[in-house]
C-alpha atoms as a PDB file:
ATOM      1  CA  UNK A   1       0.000   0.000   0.000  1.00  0.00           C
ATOM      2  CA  UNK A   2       2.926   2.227   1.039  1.00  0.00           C
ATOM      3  CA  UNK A   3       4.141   2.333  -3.147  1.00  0.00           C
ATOM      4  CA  UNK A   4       0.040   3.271  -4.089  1.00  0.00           C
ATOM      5  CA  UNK A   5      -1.100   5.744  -1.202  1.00  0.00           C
ATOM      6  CA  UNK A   6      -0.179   8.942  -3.060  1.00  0.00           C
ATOM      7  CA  UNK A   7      -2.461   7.732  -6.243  1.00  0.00           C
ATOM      8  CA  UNK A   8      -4.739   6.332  -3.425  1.00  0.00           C
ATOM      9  CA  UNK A   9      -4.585   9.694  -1.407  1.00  0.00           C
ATOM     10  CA  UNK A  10      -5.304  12.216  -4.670  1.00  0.00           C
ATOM     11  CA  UNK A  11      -7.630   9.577  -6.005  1.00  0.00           C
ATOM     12  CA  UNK A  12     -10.210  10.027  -2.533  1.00  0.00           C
ATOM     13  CA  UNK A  13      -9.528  13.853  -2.321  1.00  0.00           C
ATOM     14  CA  UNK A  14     -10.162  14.706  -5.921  1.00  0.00           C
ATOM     15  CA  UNK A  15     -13.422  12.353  -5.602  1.00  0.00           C
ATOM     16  CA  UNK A  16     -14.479  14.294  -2.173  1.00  0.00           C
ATOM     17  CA  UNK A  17     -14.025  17.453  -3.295  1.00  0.00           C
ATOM     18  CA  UNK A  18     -15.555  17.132  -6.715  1.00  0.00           C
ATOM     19  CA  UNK A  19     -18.627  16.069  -4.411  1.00  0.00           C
ATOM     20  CA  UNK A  20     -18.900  18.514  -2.336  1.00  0.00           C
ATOM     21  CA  UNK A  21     -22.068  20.525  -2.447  1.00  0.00           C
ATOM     22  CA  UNK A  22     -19.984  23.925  -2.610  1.00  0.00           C
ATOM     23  CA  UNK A  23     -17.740  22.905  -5.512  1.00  0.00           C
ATOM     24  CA  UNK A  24     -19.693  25.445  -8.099  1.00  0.00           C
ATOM     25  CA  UNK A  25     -20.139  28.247  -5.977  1.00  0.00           C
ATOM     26  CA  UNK A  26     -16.598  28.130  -4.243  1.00  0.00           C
ATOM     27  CA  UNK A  27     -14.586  26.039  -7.440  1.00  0.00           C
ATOM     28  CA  UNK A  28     -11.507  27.977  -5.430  1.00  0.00           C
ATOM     29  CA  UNK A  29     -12.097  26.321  -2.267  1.00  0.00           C
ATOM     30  CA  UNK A  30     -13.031  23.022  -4.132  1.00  0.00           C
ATOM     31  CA  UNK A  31      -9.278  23.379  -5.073  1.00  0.00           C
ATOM     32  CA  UNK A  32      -8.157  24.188  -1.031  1.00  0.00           C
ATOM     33  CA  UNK A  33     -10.380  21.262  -0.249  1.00  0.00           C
ATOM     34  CA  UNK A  34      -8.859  18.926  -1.935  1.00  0.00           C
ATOM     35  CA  UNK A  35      -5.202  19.904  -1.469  1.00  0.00           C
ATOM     36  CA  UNK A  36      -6.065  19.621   2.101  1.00  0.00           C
ATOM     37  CA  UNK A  37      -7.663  16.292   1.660  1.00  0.00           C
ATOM     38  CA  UNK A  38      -4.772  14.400   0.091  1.00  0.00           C
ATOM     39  CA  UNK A  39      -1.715  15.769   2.468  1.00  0.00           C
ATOM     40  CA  UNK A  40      -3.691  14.734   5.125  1.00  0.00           C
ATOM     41  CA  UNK A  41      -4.470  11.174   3.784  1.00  0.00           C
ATOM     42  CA  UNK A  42      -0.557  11.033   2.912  1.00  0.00           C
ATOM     43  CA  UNK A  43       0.270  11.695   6.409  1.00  0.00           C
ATOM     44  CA  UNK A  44      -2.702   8.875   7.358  1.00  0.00           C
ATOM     45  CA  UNK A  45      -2.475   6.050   5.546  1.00  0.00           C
ATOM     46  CA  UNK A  46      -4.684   4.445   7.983  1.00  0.00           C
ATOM     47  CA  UNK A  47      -7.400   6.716   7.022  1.00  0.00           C
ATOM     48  CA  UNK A  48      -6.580   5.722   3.278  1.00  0.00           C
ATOM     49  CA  UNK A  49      -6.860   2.592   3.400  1.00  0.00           C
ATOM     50  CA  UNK A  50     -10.035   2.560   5.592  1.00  0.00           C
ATOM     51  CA  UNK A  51     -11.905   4.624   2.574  1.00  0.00           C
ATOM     52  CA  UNK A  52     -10.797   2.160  -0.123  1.00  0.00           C
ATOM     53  CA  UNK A  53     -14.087  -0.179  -1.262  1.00  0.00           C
ATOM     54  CA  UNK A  54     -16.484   2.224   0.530  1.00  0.00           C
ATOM     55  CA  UNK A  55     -19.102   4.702  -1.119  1.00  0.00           C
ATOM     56  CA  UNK A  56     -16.197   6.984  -1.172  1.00  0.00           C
ATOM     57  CA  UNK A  57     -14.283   5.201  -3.736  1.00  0.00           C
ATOM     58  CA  UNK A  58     -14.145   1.502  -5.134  1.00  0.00           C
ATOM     59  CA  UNK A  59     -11.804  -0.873  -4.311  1.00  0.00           C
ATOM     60  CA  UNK A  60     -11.482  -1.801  -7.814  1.00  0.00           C
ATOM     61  CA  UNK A  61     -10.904   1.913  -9.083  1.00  0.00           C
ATOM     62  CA  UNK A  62      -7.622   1.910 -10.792  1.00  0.00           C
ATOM     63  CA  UNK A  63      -8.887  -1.715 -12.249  1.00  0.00           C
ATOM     64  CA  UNK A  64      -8.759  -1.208 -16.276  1.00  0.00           C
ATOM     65  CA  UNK A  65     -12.356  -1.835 -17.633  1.00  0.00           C
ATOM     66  CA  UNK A  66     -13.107  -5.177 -19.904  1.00  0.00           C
END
């Protein structure tokens, strides 16, 4: 997991902050947000791992399509 958390980490934040309610209004703090987000999740990889295969983000996300 160690070698994957930064595409992990900026995976979860870009797909939380492109969710959040505010993004249109505040597309500058959408941008904060997620910045935020994944150096936070770097320093955590607990927290990573803990959203992977939730309704956050699929376990199977970087998975090529067949």
């Amino acid at each position: 997991m160690k070698a994957e958390l930064p595409k992990w980490a900026f995976a979860i934040a870009e797909r939380i902050s492109d969710e959040w309610a505010g993004k249109n209004d505040f597309s500058e703090d959408a941008v904060v947000l997620k910045n935020s987000l994944y150096a936070l999740l770097l320093e955590s990889p607990e927290a990573c791992e803990q959203l992977i295969g939730t309704g956050i983000i699929e376990e199977n996300y970087f998975e090529p399509l067949t």
